[in-house]
N, C-alpha and C. Protein backbone atom coordinates (compact mmCIF):
# COMPACT_ATOMS: atom_id res chain seq x y z
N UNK A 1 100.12 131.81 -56.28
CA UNK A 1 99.82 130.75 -55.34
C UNK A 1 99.97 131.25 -53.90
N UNK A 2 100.70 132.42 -53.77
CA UNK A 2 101.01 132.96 -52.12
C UNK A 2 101.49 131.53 -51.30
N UNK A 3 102.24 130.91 -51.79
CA UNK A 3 102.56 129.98 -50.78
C UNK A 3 103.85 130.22 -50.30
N UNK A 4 104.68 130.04 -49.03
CA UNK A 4 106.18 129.74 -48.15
C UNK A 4 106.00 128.71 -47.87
N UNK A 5 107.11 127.86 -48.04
CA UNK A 5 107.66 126.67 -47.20
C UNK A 5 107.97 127.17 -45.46
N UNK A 6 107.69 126.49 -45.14
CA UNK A 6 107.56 126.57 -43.51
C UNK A 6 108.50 125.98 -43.01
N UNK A 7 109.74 125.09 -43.47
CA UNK A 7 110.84 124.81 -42.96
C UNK A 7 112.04 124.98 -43.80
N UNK A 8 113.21 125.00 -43.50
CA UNK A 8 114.29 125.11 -44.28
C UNK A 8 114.39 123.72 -45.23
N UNK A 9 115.42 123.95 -46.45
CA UNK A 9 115.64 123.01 -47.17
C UNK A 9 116.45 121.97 -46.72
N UNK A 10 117.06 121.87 -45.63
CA UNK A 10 118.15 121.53 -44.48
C UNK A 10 116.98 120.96 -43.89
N UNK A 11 116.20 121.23 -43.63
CA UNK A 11 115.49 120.01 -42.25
C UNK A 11 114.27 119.13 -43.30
N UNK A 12 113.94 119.78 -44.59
CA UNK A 12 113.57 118.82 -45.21
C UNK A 12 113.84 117.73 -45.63
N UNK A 13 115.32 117.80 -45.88
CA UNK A 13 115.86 117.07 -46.65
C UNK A 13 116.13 116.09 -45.28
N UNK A 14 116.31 116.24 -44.48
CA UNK A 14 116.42 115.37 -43.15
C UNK A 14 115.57 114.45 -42.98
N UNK A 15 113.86 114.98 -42.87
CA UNK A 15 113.18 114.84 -42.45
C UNK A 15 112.90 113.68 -43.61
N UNK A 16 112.90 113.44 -45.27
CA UNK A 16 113.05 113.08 -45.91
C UNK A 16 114.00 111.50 -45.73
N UNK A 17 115.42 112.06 -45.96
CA UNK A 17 116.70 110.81 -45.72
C UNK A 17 116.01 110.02 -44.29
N UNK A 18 115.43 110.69 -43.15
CA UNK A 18 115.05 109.67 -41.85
C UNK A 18 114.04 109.01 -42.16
N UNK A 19 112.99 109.09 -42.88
CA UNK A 19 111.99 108.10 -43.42
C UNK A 19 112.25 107.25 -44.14
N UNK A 20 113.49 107.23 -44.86
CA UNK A 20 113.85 106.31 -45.97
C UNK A 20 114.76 105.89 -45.09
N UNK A 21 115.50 105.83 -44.55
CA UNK A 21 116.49 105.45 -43.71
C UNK A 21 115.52 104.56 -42.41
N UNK A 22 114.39 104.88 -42.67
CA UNK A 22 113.13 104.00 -41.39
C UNK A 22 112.93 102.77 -41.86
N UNK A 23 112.73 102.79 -43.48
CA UNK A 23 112.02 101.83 -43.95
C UNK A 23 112.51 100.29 -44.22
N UNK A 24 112.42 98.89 -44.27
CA UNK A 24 112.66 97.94 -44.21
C UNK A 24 113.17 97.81 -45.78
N UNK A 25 115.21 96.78 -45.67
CA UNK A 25 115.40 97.30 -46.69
C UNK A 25 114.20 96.63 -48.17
N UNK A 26 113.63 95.57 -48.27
CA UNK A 26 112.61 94.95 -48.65
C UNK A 26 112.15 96.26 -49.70
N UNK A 27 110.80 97.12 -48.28
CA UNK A 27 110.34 98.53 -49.05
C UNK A 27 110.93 99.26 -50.14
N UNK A 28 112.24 98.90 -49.61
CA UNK A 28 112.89 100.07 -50.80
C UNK A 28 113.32 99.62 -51.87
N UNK A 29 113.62 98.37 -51.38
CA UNK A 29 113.76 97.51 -53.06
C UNK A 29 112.76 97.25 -53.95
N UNK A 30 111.64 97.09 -53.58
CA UNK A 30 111.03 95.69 -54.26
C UNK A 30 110.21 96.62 -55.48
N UNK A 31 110.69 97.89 -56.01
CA UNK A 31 109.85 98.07 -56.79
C UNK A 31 111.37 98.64 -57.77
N UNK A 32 112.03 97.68 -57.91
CA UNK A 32 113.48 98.24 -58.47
C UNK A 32 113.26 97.86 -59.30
N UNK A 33 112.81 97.29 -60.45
CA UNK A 33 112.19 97.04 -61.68
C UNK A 33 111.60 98.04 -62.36
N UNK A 34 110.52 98.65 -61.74
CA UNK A 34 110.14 99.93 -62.30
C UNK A 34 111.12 100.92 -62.25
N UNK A 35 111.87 101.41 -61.38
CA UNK A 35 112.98 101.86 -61.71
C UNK A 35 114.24 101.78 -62.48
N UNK A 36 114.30 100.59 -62.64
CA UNK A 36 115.47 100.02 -63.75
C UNK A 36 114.88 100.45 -65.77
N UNK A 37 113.39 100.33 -65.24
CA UNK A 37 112.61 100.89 -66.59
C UNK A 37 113.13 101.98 -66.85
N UNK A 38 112.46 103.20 -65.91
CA UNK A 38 112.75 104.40 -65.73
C UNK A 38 114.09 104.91 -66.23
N UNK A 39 115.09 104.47 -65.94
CA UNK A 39 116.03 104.81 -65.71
C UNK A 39 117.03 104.22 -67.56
N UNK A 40 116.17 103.20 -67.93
CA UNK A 40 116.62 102.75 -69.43
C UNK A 40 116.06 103.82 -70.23
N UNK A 41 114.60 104.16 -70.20
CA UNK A 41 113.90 105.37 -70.41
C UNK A 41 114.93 106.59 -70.82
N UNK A 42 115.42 106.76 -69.63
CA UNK A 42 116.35 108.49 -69.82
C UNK A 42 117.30 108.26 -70.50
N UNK A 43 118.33 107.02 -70.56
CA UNK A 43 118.95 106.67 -71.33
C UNK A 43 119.17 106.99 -72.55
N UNK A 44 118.10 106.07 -73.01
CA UNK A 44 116.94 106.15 -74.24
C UNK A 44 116.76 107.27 -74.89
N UNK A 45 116.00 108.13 -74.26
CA UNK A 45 115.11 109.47 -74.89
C UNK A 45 115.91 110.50 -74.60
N UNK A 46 117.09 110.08 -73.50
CA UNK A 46 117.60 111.38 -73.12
C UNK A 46 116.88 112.72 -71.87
């Protein structure tokens, strides 16, 4: 693939947590259902 990441894992992860940390708490909830699936899923199957 010849590809480099062009920033450290340190400012990604920043750059990341500040967008979620932007968002209205609403956004981040409202799809917690599908996640509550998800998450019975791994449970589940392992």
């Amino acid at each position: 693939m010849n590809w480099q990441p062009t920033i450290s894992r340190a400012e990604g992860l920043k750059i990341t947590y500040d967008y979620f940390k932007s968002l209205p708490q609403e956004e981040i909830w409202k799809d917690l259902g599908v996640w509550e699936e998800v998450a019975e899923n791994v449970v589940e199957y392992g």
